[in-house]
C-alpha atoms as a PDB file:
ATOM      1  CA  UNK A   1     -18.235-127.948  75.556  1.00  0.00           C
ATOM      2  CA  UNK A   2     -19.485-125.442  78.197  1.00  0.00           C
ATOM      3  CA  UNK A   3     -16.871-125.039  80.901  1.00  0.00           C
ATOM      4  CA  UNK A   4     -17.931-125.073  84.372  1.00  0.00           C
ATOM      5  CA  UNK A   5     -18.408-121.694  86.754  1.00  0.00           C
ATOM      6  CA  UNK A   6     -15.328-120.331  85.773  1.00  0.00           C
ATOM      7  CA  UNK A   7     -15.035-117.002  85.806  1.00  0.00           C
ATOM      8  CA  UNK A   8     -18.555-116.061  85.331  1.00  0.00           C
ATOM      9  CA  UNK A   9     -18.217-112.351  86.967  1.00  0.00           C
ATOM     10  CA  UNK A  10     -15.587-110.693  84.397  1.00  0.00           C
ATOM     11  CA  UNK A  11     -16.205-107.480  86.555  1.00  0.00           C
ATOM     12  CA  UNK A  12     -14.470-108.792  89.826  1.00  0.00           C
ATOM     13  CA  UNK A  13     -10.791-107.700  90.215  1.00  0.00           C
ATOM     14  CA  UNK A  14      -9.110-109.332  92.884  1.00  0.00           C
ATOM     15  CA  UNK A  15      -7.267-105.529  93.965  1.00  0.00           C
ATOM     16  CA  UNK A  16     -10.209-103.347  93.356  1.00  0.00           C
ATOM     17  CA  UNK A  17     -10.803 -99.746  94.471  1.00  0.00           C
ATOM     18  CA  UNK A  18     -14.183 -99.440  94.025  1.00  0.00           C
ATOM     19  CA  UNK A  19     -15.718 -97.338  96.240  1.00  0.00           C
ATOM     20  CA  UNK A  20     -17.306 -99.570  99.985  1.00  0.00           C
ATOM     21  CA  UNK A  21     -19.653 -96.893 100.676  1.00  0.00           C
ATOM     22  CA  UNK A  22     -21.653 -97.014  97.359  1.00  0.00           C
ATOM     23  CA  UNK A  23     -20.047 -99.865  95.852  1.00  0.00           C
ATOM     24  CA  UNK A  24     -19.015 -98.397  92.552  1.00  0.00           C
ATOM     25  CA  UNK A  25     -22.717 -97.652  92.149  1.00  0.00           C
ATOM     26  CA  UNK A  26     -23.346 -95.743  88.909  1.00  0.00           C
ATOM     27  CA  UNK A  27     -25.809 -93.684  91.260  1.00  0.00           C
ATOM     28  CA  UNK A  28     -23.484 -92.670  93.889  1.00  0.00           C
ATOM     29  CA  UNK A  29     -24.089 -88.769  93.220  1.00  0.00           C
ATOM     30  CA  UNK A  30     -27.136 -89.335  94.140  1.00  0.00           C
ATOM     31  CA  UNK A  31     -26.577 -90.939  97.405  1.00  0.00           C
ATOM     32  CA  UNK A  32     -24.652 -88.135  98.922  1.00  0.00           C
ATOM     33  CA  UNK A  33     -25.217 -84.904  99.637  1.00  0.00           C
ATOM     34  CA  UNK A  34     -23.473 -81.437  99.232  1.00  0.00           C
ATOM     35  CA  UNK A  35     -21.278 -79.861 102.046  1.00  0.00           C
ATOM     36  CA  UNK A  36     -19.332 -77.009 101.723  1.00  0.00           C
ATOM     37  CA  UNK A  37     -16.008 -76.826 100.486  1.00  0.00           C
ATOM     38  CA  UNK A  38     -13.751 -77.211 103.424  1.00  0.00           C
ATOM     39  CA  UNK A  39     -11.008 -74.913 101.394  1.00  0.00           C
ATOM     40  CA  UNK A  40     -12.989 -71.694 100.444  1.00  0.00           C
ATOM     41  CA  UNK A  41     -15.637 -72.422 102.948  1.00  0.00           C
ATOM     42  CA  UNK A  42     -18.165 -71.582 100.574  1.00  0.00           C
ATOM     43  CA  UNK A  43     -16.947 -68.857  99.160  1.00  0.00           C
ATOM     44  CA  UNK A  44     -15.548 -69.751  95.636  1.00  0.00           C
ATOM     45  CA  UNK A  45     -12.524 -68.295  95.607  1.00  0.00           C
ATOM     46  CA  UNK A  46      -9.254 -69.133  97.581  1.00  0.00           C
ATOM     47  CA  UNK A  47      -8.698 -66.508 100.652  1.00  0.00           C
ATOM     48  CA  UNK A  48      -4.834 -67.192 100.360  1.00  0.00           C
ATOM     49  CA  UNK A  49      -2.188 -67.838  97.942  1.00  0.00           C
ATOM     50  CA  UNK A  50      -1.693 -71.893  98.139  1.00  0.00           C
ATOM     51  CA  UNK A  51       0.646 -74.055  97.353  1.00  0.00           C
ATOM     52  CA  UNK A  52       3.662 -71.798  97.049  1.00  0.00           C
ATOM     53  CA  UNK A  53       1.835 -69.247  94.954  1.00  0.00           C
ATOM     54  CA  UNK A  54       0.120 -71.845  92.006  1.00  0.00           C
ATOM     55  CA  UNK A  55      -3.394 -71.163  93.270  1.00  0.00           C
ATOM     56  CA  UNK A  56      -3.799 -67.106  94.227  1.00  0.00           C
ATOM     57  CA  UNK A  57      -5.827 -65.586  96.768  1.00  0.00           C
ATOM     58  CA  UNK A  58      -8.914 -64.355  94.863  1.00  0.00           C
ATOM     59  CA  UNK A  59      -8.955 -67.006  91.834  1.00  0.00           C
ATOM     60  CA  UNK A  60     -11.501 -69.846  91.967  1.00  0.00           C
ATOM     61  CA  UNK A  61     -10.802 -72.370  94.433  1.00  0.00           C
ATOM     62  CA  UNK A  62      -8.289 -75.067  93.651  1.00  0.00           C
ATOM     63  CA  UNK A  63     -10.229 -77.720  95.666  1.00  0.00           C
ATOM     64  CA  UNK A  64     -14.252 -77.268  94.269  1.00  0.00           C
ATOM     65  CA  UNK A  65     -13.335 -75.163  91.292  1.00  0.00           C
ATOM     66  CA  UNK A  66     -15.802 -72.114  91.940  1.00  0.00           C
ATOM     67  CA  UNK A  67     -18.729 -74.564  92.734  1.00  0.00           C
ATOM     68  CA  UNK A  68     -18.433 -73.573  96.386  1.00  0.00           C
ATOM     69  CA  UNK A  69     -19.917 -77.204  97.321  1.00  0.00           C
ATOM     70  CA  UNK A  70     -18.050 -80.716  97.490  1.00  0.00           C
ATOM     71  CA  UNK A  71     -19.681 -84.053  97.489  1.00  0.00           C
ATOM     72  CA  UNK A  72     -19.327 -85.876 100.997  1.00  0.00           C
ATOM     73  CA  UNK A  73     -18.817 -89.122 100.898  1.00  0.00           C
ATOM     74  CA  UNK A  74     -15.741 -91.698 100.378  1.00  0.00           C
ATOM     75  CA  UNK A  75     -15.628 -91.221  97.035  1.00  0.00           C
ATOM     76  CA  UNK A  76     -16.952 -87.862  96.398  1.00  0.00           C
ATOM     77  CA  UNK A  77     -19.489 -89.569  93.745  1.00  0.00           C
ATOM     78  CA  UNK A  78     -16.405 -91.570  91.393  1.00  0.00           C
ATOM     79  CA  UNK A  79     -17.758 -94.684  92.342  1.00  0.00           C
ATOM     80  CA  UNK A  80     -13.765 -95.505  93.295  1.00  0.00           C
ATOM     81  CA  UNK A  81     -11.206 -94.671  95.836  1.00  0.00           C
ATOM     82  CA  UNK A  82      -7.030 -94.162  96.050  1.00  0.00           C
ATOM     83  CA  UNK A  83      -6.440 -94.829  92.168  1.00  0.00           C
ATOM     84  CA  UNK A  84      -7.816 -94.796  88.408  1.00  0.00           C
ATOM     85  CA  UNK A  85     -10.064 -97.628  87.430  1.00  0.00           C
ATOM     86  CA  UNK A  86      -8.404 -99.786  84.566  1.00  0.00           C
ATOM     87  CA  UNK A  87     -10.681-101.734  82.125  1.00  0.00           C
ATOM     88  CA  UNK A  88      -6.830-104.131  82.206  1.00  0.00           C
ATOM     89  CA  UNK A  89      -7.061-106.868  84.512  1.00  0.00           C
ATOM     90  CA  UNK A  90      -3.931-108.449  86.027  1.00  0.00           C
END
């Protein structure tokens, strides 16, 4: 016997992170747009040593990785904020 509506959307998780600005849109890179990286301002490379020395001035940038560019947007293009996704619901 069929049971009634329960549970029909298996995707719903009552504490999700998924993203509110594209909501967890698969397309969400292509919804934003580029800005440059507010660490190396565009330049690729960190201007001065960071974070006690890990990062060097004059390596690629810790925060864009040498792309000079960042994704704006809540989500930088993830689809989720503040977490991992888990495929394990609770």
């Amino acid at each position: 016997a069929a049971k009634g509506n329960q549970n029909t959307n298996r995707n719903t998780k009552p504490n999700s992170v998924i993203c509110a600005d594209c909501d967890g849109n698969d397309n969400c890179l292509l919804i934003l747009r580029a800005v440059l990286c507010s660490q190396c301002k565009g330049s690729g490379v960190n201007s001065v040593d960071i974070f006690n020395g890990q990062f060097k001035a004059g390596d690629t940038c810790w925060l864009c990785g040498g792309r000079k560019e960042m994704l704006c947007g809540n989500c930088n293009g993830t689809g989720f904020v503040g977490g991992f996704l888990s495929t394990y619901d609770q």
